[in-house]
Protein backbone atom coordinates (compact mmCIF):
# COMPACT_ATOMS: atom_id res chain seq x y z
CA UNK A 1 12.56 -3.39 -26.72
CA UNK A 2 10.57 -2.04 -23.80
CA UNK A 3 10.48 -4.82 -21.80
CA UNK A 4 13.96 -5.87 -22.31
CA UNK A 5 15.02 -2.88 -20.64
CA UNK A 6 12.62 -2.71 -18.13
CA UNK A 7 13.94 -6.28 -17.20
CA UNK A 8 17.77 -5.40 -17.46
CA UNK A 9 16.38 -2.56 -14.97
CA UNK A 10 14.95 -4.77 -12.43
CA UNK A 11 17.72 -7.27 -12.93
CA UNK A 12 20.39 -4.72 -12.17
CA UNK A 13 18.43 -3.41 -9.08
CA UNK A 14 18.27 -7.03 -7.73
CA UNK A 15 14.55 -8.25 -8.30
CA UNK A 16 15.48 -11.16 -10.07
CA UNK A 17 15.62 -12.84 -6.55
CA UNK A 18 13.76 -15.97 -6.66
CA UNK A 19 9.79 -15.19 -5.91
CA UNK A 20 6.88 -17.32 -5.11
CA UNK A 21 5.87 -19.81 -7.47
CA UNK A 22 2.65 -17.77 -8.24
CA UNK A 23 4.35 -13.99 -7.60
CA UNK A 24 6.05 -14.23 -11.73
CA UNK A 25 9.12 -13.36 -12.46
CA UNK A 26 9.79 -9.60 -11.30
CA UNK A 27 7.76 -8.34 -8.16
CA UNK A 28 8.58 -6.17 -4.93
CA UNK A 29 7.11 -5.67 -1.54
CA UNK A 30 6.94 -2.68 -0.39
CA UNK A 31 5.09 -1.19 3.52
CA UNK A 32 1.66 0.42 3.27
CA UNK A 33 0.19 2.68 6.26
CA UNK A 34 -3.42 3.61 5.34
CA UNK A 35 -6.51 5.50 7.15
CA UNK A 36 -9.46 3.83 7.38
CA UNK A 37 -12.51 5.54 8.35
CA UNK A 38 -10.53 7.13 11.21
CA UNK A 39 -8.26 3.96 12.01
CA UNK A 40 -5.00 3.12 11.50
CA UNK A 41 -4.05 0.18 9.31
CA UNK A 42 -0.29 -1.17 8.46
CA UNK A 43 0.64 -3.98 5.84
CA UNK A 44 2.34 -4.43 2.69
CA UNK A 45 1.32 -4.36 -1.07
CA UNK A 46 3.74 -6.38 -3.76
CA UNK A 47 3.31 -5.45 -6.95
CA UNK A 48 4.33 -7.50 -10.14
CA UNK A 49 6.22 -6.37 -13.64
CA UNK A 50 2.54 -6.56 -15.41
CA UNK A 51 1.43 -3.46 -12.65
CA UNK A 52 -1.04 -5.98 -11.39
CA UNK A 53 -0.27 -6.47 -7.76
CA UNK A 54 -2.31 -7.73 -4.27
CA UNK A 55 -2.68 -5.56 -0.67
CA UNK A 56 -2.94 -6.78 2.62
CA UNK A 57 -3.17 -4.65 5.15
CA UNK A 58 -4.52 -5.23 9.09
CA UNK A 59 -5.89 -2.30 11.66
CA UNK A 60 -3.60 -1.66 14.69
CA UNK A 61 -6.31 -0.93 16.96
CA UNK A 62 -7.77 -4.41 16.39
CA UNK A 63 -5.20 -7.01 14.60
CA UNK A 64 -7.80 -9.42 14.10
CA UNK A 65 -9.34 -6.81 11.43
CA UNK A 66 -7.35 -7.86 8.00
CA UNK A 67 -8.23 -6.11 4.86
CA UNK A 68 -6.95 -7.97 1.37
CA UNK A 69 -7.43 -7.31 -1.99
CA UNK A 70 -5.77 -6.19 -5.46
CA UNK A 71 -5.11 -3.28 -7.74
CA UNK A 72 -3.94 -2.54 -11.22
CA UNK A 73 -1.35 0.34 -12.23
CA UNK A 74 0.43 1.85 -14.94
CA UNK A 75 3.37 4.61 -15.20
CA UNK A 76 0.92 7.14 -17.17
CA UNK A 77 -2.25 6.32 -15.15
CA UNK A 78 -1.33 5.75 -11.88
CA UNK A 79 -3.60 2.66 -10.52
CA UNK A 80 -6.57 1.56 -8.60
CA UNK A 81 -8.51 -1.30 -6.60
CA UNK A 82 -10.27 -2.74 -4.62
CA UNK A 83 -10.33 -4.61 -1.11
CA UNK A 84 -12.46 -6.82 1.54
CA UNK A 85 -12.07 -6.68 5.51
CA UNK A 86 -12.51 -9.55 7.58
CA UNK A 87 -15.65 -7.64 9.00
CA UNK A 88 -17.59 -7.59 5.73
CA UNK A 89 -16.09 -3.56 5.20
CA UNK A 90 -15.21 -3.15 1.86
CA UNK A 91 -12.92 -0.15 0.01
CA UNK A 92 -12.29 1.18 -3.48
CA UNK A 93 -8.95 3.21 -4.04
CA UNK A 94 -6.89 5.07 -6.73
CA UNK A 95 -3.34 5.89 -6.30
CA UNK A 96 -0.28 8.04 -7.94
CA UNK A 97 3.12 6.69 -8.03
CA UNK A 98 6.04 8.87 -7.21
CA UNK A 99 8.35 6.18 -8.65
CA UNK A 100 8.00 2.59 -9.44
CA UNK A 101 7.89 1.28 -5.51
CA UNK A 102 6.71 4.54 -3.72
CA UNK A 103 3.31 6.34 -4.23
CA UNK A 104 -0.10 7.29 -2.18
CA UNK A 105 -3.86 7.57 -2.79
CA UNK A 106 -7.38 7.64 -1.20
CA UNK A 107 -10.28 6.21 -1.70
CA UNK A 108 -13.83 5.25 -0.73
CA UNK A 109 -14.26 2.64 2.70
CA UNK A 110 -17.33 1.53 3.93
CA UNK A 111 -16.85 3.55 7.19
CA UNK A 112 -15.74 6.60 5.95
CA UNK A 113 -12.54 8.18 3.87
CA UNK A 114 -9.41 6.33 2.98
CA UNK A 115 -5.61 7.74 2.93
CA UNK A 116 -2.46 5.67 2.17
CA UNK A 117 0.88 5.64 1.43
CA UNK A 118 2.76 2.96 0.26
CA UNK A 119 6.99 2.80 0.07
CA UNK A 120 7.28 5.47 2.54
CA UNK A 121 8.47 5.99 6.02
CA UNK A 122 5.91 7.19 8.42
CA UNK A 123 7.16 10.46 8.45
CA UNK A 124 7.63 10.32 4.31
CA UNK A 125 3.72 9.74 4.44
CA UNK A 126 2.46 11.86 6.68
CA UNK A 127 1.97 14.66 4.04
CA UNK A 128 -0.18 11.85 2.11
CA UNK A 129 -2.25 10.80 5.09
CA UNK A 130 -5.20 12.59 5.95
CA UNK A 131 -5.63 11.69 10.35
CA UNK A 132 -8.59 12.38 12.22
CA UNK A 133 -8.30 16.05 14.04
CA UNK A 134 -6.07 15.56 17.29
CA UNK A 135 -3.77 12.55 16.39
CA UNK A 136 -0.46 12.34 15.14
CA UNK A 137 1.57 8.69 14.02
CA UNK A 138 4.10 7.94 16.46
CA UNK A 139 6.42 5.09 16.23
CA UNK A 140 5.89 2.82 19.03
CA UNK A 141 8.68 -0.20 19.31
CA UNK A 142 6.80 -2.30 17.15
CA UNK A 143 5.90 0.01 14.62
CA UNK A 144 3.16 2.75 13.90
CA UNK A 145 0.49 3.77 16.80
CA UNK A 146 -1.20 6.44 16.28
CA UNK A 147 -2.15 8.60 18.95
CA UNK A 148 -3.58 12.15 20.77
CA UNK A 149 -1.43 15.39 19.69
């Protein structure tokens, strides 16, 4: 009966649109802006029906730095996972949804804390993100920079 439901649910919010062959059935996209060690990274996280879901996510100071990985969530447990940088860094994170597409969490990264936000607008985030003293997010024409107060 659940899942019925839940699928009527998606159905009527317009998931059903046709997904990648290996994406299943019901999945969204959603942006992700994340702290890394002191660094800003931007990407996007899509999540499937089952709460299992990938991340892939990229540092703004140097684009060639990609970070990729997974995670696992539920409504009454939030969720949690893991990632690997192109660099060799690595990351473990837990998160909290606020609703099914919007949430934030922290974590552990090889270089330091971790802060994200996924779903939100860069100002929606900013009480999730924890910056290094002295720097704000500013958008910058092609999206998120962040920057010296």
């Amino acid at each position: 009966m659940n899942r019925k439901l839940i699928a009527l649910a998606a159905a009527a919010f317009g998931l059903t649109a046709m997904p990648p062959a290996d994406a299943g059935l019901f999945s969204a996209t959603g942006a992700v802006i994340a702290i890394l060690g002191g660094e800003l990274f931007v990407g996007e996280a899509e999540g499937h029906l089952s709460g299992a879901g990938t991340i892939a996510i990229n540092s703004q100071k140097n684009p060639t730095l990609t970070c990729v990985g997974d995670f696992i969530s539920s409504i009454a447990h939030g969720g949690s996972g893991q990632f690997l940088c192109s660099d060799g860094t690595r990351a473990t994170f837990h998160f909290k949804r606020l609703t099914v597409f919007r949430g934030h969490g922290s974590g552990s990264f090889s270089r330091g804390p971790m802060s994200f936000a996924y779903g939100l607008s860069a100002e929606e985030a900013m009480p999730y993100l924890t910056l290094p003293v002295g720097k704000k997010l500013v958008g910058n024409g092609n999206g998120l920079a962040m920057v010296d107060l």
